[in-house]
Protein backbone atom coordinates (compact mmCIF):
# COMPACT_ATOMS: atom_id res chain seq x y z
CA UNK A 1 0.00 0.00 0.00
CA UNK A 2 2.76 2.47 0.82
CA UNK A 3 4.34 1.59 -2.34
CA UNK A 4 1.74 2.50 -4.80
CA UNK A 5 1.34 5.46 -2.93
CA UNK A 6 5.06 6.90 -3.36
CA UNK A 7 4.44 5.62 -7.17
CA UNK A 8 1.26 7.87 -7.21
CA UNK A 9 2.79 11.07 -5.39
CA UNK A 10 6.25 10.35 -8.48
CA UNK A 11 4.24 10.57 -10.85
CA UNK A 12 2.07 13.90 -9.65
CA UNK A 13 5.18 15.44 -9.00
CA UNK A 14 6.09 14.53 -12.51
CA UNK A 15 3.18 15.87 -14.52
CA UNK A 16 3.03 19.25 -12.52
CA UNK A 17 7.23 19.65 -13.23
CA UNK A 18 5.48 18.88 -16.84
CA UNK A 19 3.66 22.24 -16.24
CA UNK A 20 6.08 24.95 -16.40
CA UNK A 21 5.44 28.62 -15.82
CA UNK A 22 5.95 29.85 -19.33
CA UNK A 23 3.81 26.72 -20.81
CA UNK A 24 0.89 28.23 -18.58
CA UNK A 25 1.75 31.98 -19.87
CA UNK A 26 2.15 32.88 -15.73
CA UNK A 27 4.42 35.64 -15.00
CA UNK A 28 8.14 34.95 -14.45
CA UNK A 29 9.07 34.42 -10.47
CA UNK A 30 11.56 37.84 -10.72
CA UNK A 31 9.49 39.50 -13.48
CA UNK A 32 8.54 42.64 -11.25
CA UNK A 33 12.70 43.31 -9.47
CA UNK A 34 13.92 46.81 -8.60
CA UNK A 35 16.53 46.74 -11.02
CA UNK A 36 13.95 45.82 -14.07
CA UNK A 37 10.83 48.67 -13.15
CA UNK A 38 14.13 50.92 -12.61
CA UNK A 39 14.39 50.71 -16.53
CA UNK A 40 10.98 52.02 -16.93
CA UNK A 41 11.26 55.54 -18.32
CA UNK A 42 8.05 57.77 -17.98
CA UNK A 43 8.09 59.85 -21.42
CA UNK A 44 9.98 57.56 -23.28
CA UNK A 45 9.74 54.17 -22.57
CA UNK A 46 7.07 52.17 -24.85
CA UNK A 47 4.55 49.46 -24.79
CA UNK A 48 6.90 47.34 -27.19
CA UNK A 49 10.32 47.96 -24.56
CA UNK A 50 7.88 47.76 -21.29
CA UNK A 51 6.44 44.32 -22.82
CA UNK A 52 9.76 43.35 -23.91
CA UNK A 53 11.53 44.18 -20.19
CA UNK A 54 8.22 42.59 -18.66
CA UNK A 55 6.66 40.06 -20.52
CA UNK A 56 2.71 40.13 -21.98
CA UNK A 57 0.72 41.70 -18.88
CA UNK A 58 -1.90 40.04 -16.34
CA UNK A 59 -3.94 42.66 -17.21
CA UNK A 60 -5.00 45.46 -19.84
CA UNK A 61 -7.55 47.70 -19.00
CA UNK A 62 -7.80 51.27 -21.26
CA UNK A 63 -10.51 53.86 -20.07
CA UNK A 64 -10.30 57.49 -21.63
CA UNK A 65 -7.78 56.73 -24.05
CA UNK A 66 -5.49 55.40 -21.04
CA UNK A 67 -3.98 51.82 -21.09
CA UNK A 68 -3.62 50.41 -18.02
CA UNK A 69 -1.07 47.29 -17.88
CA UNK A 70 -0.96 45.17 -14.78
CA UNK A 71 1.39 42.65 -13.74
CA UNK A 72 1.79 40.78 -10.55
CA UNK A 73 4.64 37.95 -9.92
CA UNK A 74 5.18 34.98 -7.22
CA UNK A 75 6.23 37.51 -5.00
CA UNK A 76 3.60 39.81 -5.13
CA UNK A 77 5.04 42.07 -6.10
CA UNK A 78 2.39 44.29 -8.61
CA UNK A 79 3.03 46.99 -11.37
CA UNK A 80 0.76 49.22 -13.11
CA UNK A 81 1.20 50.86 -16.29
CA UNK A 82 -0.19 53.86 -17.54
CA UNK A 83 0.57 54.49 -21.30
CA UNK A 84 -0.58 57.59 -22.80
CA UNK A 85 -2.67 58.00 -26.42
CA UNK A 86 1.22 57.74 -27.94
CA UNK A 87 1.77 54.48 -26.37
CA UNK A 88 4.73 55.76 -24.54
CA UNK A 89 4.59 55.16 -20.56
CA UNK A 90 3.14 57.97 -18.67
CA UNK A 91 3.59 57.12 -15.12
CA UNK A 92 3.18 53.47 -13.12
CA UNK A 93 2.92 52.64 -9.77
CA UNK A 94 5.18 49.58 -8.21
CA UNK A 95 5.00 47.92 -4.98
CA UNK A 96 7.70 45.35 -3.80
């Protein structure tokens, strides 16, 4: 009995290692560090380098013209987005 159920929890614990974070499009573990928002330049900085520094967001929300990106990680840590009409970054707010 305690044999098929080691064989049982093996071969869980090999379909979920199966399941890896960028096969279920979920944000990176240290997608949101310091050092990467740092690189975020309000005024210059666009959806293509923001996407590119970031990955694909959580979240897109656009209300007045404003896009609204949203990205959260393992950590918790969250970032928001704001991208003006010229799809150049016009401010964000990021909590570690």
């Amino acid at each position: 009995m305690q044999t098929k159920k080691i064989l049982m929890l093996t071969a869980v614990m090999a379909l979920l290692s199966a399941c890896s974070v960028e096969h279920l499009n979920l944000p990176v573990p240290n997608a949101l560090s310091r050092e990467k928002v740092a690189q975020l330049v309000v005024g210059k900085s666009t959806k293509a380098e923001t996407e590119g520094l970031l990955g694909k967001p959580l979240d897109v929300l656009v209300i007045d013209g404003v896009e609204r990106h949203f990205y959260k990680d393992f950590n918790l840590r969250a970032l928001h987005v704001e991208f003006g009409k010229d799809g150049v970054v016009s401010g964000y707010k990021y909590s570690d």
